[in-house]
Structures are given as structure tokens and as C-alpha cells.
Protein backbone atom coordinates (compact mmCIF):
# COMPACT_ATOMS: atom_id res chain seq x y z
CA UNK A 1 7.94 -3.02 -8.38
CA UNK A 2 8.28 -6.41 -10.16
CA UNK A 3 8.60 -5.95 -13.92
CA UNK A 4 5.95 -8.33 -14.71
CA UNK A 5 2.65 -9.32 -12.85
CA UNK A 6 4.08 -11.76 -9.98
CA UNK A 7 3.12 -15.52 -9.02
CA UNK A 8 1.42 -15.74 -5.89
CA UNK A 9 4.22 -17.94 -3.24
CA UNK A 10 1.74 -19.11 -1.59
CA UNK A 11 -0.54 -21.56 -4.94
CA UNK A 12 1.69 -20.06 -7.86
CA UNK A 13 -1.19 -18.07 -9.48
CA UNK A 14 -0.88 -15.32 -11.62
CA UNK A 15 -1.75 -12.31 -9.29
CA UNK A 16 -3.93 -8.58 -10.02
CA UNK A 17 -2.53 -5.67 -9.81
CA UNK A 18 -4.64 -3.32 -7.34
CA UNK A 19 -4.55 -0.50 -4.97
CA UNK A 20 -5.65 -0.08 -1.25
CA UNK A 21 -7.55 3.38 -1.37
CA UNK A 22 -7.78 5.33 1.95
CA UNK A 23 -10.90 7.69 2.78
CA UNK A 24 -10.69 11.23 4.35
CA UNK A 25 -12.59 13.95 4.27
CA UNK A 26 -14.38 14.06 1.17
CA UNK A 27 -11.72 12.44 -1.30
CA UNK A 28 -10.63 9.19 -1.80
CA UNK A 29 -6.44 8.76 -1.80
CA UNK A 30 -4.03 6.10 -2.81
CA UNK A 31 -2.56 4.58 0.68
CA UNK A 32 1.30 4.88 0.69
CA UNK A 33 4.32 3.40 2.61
CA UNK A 34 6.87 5.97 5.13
CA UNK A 35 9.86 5.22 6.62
CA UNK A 36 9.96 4.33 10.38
CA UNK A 37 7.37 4.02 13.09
CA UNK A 38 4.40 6.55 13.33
CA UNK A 39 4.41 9.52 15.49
CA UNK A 40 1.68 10.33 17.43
CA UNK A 41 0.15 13.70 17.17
CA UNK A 42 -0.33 15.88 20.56
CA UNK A 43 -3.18 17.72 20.37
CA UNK A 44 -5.50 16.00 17.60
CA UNK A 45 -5.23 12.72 18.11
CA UNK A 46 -3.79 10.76 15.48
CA UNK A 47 -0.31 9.94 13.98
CA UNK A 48 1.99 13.33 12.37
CA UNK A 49 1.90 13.17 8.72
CA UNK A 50 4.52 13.73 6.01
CA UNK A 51 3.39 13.48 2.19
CA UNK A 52 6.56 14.38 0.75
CA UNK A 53 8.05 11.05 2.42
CA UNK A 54 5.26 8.90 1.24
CA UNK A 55 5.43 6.47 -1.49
CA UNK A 56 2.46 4.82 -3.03
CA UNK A 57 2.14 1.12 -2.62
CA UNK A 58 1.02 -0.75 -5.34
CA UNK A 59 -1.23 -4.14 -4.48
CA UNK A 60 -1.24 -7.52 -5.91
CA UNK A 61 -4.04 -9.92 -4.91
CA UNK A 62 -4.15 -13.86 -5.67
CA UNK A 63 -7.54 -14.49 -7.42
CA UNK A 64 -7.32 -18.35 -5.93
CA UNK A 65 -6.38 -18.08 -2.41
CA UNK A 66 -6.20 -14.52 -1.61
CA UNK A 67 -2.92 -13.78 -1.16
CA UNK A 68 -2.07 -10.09 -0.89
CA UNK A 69 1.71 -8.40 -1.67
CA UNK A 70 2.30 -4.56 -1.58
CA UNK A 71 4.89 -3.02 -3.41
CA UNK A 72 6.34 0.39 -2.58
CA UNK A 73 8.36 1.47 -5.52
CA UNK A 74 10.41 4.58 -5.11
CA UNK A 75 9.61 5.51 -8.81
């Protein structure tokens, strides 16, 4: 994740930092990157999932234009 809040490449604004929360069943989690393509699931439907290969992703948004960058830092 950049050290300091980046400039949007798009009108060279000073973006906000932000996250991209992600609703289940009652609680409200932070949305997260994993490696490769998703597996489907055979029985219930959606994909197989694995939280101890997720990483968080971290969200900056340009205030002007909109601009949105995610950032999945492994720390």
C-alpha cells in the first residue's frame, strides 16, 4: 500500500482512503483480494471460500472525478 495518500492518474487529485464493506448474514466484513480465479461451490451455489488466503483491500476514491484504486497489501 502506497506510503502516502496517492494522486488520482486520471485529474491528479489527492485521493480518500476507504474500504468496500461486504454484507452477509448479519455482520458487515471488510471485502478482500485471493489469488486465482473463483471456484464454484457444488452443492450451495456460490464460489468455495478460503479466509486464511484473503487479504484485505484497502480503497482510494478521487473526490473530483471518481476514480477508484484498491490496494491489497500483504501486511
Amino acid at each position: 500500500m502506497p506510503q502516502t495518500t496517492p494522486r488520482c492518474p486520471k485529474c491528479q487529485k489527492t485521493m480518500e482512503r476507504g474500504h468496500i464493506p461486504e454484507r452477509g448474514r448479519n455482520q458487515v466484513y471488510q471485502t478482500g483480494w485471493s489469488r486465482g480465479g473463483p471456484e464454484r461451490q457444488r452443492f450451495f451455489g456460490g464460489i468455495k471460500f478460503r479466509a486464511k488466503e484473503q487479504l484485505a483491500l484497502t480503497a482510494f476514491r478521487c473526490p473530483s472525478c471518481g476514480y477508484v484504486e484498491l490496494y491489497a497489501p500483504s501486511d
